[in-house]
N, C-alpha and C. Protein backbone atom coordinates (compact mmCIF):
# COMPACT_ATOMS: atom_id res chain seq x y z
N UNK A 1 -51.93 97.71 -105.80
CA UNK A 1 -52.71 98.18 -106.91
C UNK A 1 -54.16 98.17 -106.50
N UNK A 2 -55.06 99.11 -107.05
CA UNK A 2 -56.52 99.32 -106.38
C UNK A 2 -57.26 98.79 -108.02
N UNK A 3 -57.89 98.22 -107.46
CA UNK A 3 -59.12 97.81 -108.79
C UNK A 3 -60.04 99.14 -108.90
N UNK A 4 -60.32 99.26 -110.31
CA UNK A 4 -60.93 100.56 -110.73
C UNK A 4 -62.41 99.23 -111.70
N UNK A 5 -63.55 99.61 -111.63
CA UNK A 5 -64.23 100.65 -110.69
C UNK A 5 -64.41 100.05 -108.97
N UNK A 6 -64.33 100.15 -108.01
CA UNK A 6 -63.49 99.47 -106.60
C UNK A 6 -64.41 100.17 -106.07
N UNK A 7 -64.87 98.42 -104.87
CA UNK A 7 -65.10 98.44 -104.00
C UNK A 7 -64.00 98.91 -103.04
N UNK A 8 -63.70 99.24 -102.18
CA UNK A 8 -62.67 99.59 -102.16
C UNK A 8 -61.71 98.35 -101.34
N UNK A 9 -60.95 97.67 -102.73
CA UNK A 9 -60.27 96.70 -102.79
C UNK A 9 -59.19 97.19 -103.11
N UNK A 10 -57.79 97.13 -102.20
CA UNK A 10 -56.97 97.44 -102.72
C UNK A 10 -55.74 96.47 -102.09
N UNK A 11 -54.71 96.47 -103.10
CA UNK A 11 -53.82 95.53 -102.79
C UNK A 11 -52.78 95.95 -102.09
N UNK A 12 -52.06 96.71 -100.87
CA UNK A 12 -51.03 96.99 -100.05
C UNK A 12 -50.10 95.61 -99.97
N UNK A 13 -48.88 95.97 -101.21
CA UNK A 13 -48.16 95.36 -101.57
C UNK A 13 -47.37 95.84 -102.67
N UNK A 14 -46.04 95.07 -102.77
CA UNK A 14 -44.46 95.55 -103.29
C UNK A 14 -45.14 95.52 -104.74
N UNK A 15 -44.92 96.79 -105.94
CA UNK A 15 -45.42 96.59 -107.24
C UNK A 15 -44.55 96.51 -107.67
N UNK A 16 -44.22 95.89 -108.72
CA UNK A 16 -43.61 96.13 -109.77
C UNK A 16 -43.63 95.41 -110.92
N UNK A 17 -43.81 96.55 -112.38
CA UNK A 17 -44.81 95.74 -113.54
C UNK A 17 -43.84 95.21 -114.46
N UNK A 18 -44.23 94.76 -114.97
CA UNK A 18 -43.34 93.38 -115.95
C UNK A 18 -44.02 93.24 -117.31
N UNK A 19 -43.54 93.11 -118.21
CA UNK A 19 -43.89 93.41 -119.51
C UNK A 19 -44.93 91.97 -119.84
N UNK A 20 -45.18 90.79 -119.30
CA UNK A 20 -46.00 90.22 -119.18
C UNK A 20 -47.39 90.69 -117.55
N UNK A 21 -46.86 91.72 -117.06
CA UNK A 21 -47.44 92.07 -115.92
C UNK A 21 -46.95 92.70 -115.14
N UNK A 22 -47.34 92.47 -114.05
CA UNK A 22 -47.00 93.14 -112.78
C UNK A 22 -46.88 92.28 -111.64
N UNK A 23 -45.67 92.16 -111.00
CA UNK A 23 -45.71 91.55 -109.94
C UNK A 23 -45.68 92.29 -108.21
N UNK A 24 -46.52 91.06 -107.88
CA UNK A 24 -47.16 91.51 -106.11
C UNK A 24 -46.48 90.46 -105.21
N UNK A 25 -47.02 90.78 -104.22
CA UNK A 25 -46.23 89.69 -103.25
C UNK A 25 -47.10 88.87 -103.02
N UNK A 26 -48.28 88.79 -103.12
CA UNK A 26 -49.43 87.99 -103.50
C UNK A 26 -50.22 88.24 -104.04
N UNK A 27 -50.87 87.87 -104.84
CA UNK A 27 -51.98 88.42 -106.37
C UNK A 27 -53.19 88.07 -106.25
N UNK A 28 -53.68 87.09 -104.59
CA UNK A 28 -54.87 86.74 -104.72
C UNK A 28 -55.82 87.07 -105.10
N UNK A 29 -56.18 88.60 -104.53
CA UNK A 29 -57.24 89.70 -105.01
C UNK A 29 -57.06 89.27 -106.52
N UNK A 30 -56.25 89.93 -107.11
CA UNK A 30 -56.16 90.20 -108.64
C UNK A 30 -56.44 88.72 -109.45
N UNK A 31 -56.52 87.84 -108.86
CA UNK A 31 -56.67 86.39 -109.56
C UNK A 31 -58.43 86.24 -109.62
N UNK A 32 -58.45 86.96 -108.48
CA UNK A 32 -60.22 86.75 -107.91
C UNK A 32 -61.24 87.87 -108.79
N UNK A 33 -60.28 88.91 -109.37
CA UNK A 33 -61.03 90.09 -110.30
C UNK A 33 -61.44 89.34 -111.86
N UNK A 34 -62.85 89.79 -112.16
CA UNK A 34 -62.54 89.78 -113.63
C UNK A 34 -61.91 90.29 -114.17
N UNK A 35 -61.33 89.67 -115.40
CA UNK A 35 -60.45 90.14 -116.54
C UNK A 35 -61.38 90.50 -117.55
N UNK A 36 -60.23 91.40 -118.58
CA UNK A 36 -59.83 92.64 -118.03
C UNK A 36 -60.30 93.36 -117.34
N UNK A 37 -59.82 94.22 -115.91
CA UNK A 37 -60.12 95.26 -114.90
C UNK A 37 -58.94 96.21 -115.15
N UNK A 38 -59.47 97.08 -114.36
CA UNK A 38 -58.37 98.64 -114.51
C UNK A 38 -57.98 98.41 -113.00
N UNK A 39 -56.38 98.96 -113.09
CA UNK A 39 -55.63 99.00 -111.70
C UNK A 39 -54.94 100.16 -111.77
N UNK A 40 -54.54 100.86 -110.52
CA UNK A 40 -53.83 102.45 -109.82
C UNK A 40 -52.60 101.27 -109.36
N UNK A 41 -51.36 102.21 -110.06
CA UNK A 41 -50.02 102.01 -109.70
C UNK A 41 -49.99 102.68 -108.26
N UNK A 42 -49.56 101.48 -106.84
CA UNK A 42 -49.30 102.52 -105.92
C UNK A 42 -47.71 102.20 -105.34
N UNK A 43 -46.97 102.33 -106.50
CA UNK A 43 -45.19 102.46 -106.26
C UNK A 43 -44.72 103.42 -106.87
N UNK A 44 -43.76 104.36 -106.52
CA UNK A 44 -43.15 105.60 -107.41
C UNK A 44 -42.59 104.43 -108.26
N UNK A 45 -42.31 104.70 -109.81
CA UNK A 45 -41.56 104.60 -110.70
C UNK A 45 -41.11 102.84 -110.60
N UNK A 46 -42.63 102.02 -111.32
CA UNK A 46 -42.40 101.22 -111.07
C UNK A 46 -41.90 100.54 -112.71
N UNK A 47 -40.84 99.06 -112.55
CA UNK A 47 -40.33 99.21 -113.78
C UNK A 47 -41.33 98.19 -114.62
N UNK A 48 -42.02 98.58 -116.01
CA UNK A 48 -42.42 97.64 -116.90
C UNK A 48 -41.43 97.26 -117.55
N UNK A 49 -42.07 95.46 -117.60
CA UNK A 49 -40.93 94.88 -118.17
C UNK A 49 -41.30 93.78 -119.23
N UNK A 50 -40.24 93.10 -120.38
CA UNK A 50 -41.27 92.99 -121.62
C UNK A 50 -41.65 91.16 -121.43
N UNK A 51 -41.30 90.58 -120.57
CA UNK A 51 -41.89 89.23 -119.51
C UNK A 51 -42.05 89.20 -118.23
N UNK A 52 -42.66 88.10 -117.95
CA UNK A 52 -43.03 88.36 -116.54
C UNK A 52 -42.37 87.59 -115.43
N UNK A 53 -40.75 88.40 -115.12
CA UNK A 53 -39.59 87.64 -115.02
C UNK A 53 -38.72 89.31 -114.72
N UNK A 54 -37.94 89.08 -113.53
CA UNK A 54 -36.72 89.95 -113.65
C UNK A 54 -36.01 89.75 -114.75
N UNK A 55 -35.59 88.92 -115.18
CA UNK A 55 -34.66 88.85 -116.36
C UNK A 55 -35.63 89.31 -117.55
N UNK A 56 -36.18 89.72 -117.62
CA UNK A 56 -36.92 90.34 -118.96
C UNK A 56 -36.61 91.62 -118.92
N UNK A 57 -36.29 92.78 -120.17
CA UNK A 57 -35.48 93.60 -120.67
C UNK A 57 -36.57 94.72 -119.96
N UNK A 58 -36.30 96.09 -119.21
CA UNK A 58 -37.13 97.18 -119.01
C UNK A 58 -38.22 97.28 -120.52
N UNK A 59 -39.38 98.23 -120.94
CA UNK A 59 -39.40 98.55 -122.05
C UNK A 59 -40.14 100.00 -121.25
N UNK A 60 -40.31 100.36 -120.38
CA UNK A 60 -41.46 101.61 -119.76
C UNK A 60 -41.26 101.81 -118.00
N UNK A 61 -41.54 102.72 -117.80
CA UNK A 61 -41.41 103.13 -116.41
C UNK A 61 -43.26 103.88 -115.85
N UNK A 62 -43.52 103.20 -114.90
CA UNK A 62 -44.78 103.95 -114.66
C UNK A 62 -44.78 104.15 -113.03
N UNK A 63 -45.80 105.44 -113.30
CA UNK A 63 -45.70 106.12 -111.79
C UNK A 63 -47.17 105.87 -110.89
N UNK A 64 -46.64 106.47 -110.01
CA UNK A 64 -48.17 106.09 -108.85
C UNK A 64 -49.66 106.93 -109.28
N UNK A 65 -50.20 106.00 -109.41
CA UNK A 65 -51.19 106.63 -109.85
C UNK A 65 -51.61 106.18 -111.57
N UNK A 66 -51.09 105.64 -111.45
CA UNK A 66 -51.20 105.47 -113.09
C UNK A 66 -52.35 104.61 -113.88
N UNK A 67 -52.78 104.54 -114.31
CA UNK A 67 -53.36 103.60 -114.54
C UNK A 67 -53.69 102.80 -115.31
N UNK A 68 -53.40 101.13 -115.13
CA UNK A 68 -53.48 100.13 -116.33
C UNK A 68 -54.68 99.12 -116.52
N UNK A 69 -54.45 98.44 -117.48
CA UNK A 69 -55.35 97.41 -117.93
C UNK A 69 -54.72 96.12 -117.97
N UNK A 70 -55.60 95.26 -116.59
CA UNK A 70 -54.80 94.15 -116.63
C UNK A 70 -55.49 93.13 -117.22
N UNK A 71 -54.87 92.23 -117.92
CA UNK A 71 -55.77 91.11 -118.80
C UNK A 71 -55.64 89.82 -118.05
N UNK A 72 -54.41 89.59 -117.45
CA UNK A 72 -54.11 88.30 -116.79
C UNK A 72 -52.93 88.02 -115.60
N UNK A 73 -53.13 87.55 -114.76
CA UNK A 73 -51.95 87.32 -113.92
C UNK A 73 -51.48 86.40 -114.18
N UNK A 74 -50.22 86.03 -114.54
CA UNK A 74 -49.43 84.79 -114.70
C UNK A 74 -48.06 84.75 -113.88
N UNK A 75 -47.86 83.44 -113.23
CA UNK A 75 -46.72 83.43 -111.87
C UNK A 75 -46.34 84.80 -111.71
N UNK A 76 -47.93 85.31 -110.81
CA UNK A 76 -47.29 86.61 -109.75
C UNK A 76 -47.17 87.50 -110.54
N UNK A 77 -47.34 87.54 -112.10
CA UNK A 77 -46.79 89.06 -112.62
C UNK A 77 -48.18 88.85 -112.75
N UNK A 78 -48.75 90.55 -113.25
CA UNK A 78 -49.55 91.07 -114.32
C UNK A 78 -49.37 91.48 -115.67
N UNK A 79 -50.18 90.41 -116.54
CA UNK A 79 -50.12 91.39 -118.08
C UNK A 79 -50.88 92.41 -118.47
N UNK A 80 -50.32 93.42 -118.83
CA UNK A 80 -51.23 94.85 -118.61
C UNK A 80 -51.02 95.19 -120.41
N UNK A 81 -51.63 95.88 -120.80
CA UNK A 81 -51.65 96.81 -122.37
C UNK A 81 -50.71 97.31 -121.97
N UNK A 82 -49.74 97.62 -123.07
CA UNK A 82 -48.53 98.59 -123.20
C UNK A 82 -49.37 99.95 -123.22
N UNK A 83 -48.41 100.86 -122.49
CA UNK A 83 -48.69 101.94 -122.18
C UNK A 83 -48.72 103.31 -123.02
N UNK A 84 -48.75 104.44 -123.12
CA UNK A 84 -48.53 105.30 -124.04
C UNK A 84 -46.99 105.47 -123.65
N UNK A 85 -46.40 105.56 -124.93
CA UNK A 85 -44.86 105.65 -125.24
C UNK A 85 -44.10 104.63 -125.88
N UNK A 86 -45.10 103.42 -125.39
CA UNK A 86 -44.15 102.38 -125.05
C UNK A 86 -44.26 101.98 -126.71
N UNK A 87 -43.06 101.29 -127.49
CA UNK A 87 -43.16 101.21 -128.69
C UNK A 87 -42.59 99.61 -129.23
N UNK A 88 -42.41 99.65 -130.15
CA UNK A 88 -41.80 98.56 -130.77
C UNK A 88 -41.34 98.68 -132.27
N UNK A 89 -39.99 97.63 -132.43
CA UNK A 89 -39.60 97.69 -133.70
C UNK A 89 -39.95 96.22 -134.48
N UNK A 90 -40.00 97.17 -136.22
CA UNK A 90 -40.51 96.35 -137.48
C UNK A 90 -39.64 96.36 -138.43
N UNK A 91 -39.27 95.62 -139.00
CA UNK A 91 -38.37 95.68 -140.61
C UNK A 91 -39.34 96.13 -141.25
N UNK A 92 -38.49 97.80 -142.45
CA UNK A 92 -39.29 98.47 -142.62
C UNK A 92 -39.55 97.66 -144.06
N UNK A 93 -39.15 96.62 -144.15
CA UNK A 93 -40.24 95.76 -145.51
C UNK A 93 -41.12 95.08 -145.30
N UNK A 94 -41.42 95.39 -143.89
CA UNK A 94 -42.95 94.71 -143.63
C UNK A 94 -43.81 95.14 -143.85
N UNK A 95 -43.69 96.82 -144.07
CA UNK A 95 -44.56 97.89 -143.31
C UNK A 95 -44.52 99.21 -144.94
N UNK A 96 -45.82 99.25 -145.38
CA UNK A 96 -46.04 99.87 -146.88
C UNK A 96 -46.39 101.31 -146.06
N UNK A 97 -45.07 102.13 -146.00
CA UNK A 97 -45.63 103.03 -145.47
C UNK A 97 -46.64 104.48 -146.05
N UNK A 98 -47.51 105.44 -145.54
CA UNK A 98 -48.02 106.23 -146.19
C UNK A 98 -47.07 107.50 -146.51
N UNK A 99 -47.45 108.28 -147.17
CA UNK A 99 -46.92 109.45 -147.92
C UNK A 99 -46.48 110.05 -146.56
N UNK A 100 -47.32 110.29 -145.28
CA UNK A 100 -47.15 111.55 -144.06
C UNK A 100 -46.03 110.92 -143.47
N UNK A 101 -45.38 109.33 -143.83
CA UNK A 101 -44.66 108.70 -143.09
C UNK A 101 -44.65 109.01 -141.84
N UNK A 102 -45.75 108.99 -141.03
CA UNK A 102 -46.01 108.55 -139.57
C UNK A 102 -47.29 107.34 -139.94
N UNK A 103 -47.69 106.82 -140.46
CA UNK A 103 -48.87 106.12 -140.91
C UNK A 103 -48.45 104.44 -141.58
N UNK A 104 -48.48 103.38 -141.40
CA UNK A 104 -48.30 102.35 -142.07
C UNK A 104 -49.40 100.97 -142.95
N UNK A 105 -49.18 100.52 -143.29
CA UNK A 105 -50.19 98.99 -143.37
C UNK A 105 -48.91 97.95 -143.59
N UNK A 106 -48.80 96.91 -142.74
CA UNK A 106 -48.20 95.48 -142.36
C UNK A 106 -48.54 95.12 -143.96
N UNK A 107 -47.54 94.63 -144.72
CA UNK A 107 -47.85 93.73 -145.78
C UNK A 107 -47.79 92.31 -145.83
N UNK A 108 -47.42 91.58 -144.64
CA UNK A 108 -47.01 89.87 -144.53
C UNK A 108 -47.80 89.71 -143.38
N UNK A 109 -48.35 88.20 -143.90
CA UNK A 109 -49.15 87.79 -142.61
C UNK A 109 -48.12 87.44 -141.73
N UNK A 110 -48.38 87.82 -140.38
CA UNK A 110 -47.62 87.19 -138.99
C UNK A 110 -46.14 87.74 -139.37
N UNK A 111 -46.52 88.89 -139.33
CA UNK A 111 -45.08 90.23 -139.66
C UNK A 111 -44.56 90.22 -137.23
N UNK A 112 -43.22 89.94 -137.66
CA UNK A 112 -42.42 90.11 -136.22
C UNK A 112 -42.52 91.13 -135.68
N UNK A 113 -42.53 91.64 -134.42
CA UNK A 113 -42.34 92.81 -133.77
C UNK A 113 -41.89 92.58 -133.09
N UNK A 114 -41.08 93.51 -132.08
CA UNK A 114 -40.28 93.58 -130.87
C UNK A 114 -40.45 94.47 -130.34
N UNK A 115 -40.93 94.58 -128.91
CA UNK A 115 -40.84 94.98 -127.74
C UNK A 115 -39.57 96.09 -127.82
N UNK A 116 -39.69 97.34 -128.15
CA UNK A 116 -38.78 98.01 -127.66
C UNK A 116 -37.83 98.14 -125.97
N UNK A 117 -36.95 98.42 -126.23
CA UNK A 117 -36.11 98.60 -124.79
C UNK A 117 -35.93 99.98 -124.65
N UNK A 118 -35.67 100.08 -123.54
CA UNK A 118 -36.36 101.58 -122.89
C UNK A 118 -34.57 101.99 -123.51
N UNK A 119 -33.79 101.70 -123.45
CA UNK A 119 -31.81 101.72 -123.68
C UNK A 119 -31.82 100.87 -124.79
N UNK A 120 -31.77 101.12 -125.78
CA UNK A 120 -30.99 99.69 -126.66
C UNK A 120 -31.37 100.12 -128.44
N UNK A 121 -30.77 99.20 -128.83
CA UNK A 121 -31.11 99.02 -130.19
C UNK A 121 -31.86 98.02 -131.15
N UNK A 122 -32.60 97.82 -132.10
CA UNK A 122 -33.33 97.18 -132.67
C UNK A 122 -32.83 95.67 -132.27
N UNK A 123 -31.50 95.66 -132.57
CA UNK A 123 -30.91 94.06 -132.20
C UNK A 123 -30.70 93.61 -131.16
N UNK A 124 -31.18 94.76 -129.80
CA UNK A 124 -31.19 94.55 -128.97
C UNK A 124 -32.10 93.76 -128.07
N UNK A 125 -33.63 94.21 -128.56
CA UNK A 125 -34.89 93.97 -128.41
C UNK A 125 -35.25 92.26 -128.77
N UNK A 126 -35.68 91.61 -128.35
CA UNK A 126 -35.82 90.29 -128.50
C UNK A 126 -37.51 89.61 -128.15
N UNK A 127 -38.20 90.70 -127.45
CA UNK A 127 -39.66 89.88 -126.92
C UNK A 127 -40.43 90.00 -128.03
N UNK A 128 -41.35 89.09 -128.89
CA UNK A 128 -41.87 89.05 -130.31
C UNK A 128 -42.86 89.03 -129.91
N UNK A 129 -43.62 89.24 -130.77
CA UNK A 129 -45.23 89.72 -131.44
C UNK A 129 -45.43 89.66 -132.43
N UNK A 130 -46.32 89.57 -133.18
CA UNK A 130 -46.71 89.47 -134.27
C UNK A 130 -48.01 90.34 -134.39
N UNK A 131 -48.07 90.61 -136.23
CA UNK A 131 -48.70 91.68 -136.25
C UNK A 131 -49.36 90.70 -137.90
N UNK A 132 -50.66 90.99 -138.23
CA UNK A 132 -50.86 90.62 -139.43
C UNK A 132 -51.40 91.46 -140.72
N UNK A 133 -50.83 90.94 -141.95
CA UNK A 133 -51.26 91.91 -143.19
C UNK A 133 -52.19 92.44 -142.94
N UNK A 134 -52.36 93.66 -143.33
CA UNK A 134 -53.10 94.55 -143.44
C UNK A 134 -53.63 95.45 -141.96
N UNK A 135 -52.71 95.10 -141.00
CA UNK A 135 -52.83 95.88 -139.86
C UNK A 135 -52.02 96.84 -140.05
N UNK A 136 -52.85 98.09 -139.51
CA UNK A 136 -52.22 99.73 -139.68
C UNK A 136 -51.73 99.58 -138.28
N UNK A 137 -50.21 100.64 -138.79
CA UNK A 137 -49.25 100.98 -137.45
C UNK A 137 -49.18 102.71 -136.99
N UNK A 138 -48.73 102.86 -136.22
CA UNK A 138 -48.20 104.36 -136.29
C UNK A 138 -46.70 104.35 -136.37
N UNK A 139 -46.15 105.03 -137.00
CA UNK A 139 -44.72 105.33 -137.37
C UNK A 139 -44.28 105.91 -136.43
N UNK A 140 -42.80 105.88 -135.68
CA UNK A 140 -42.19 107.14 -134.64
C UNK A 140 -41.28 107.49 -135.11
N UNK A 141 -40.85 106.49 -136.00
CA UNK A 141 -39.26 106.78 -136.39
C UNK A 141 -38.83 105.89 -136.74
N UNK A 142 -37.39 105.74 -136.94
CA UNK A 142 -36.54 104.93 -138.37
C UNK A 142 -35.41 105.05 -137.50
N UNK A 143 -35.10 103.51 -137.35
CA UNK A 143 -33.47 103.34 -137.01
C UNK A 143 -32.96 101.80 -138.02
N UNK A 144 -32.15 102.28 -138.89
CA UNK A 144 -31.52 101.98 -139.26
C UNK A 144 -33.15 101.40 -140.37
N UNK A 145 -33.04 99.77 -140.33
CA UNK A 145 -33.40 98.66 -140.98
C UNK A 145 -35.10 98.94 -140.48
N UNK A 146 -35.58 99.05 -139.75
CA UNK A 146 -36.52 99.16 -138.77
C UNK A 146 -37.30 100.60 -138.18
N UNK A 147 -38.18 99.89 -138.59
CA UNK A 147 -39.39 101.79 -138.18
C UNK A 147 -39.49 101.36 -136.76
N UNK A 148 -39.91 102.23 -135.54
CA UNK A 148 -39.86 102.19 -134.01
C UNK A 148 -41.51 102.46 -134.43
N UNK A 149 -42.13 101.84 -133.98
CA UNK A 149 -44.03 102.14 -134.29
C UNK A 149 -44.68 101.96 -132.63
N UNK A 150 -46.12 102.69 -132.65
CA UNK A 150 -46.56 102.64 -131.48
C UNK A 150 -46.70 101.10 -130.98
N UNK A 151 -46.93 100.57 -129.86
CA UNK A 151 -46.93 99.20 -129.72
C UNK A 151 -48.80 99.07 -129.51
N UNK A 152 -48.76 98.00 -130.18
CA UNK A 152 -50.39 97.42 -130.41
C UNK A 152 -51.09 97.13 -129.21
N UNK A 153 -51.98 97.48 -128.78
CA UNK A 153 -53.04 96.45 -127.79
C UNK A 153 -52.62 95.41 -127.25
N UNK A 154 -52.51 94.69 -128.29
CA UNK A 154 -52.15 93.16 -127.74
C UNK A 154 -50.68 92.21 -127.91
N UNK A 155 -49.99 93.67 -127.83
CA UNK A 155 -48.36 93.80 -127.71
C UNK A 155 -48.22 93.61 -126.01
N UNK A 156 -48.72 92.75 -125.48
CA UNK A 156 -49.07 92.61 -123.57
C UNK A 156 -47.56 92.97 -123.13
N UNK A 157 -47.28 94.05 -121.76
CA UNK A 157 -46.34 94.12 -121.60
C UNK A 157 -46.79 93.66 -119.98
């Protein structure tokens, strides 16, 4: 991964991002950057994942070149902002939705969210977040019990 705006520092090493981050084969550079910095994906089709752990569920796929926002390295991964696409599900009685129903406001403080899975279903999804009253969502859609909404900022994947 290359630090943006870069000296030209770049990390030649195995990527692959993790829904708490991204993991390298060593992260020294990236430990040594201020946080948050911007980084260039340099792996085809690397998998985001929703901890920073193989065993954590896919939720996004990103390509070379791409580019993220990393907030923190933790054991070897990177936590980066969820990406465009990447989403998450809400019980839709959390969520007072507007008339255009793509539009929401959270009605409970410390309302649950989940980390969508790139394959799966609402009960599938298990990595939490929290979201509080009166935070606006974007709507994508409705499965079942649960609206699929854009994932927040600080939804760290």
């Amino acid at each position: 991964m290359t630090f943006l705006p870069s000296t030209p520092r770049t990390l030649f090493m195995a990527l692959v991002l993790a829904a708490m981050g991204v993991i390298v084969d060593r992260p020294a550079l990236a430990q040594d950057a201020p946080e948050p910095y911007l980084g260039v994906v340099d792996q085809n089709q690397a998998i985001v994942r929703a901890g920073g752990g193989d065993t954590f569920y896919p939720v996004g796929v990103v390509s070379r070149g791409q580019v993220v926002r990393v907030h923190d390295v933790r054991f070897e991964w990177f936590r980066v902002e969820p990406l465009p696409g990447m989403a998450c599900y809400i019980r839709k009685t959390l969520v007072n939705a507007e008339t255009d129903g793509k539009h929401g406001t959270v009605n409970a403080a410390r309302s649950r969210i989940t980390l969508a899975m790139l394959s799966g279903s609402p009960g599938d999804s298990y990595a939490t977040r929290y979201l509080d009253s009166g935070d606006r969502v974007q709507i994508l859609g409705e499965e079942g019990d649960f609206y699929r909404i854009m994932a927040p900022p600080h939804a760290f994947v």
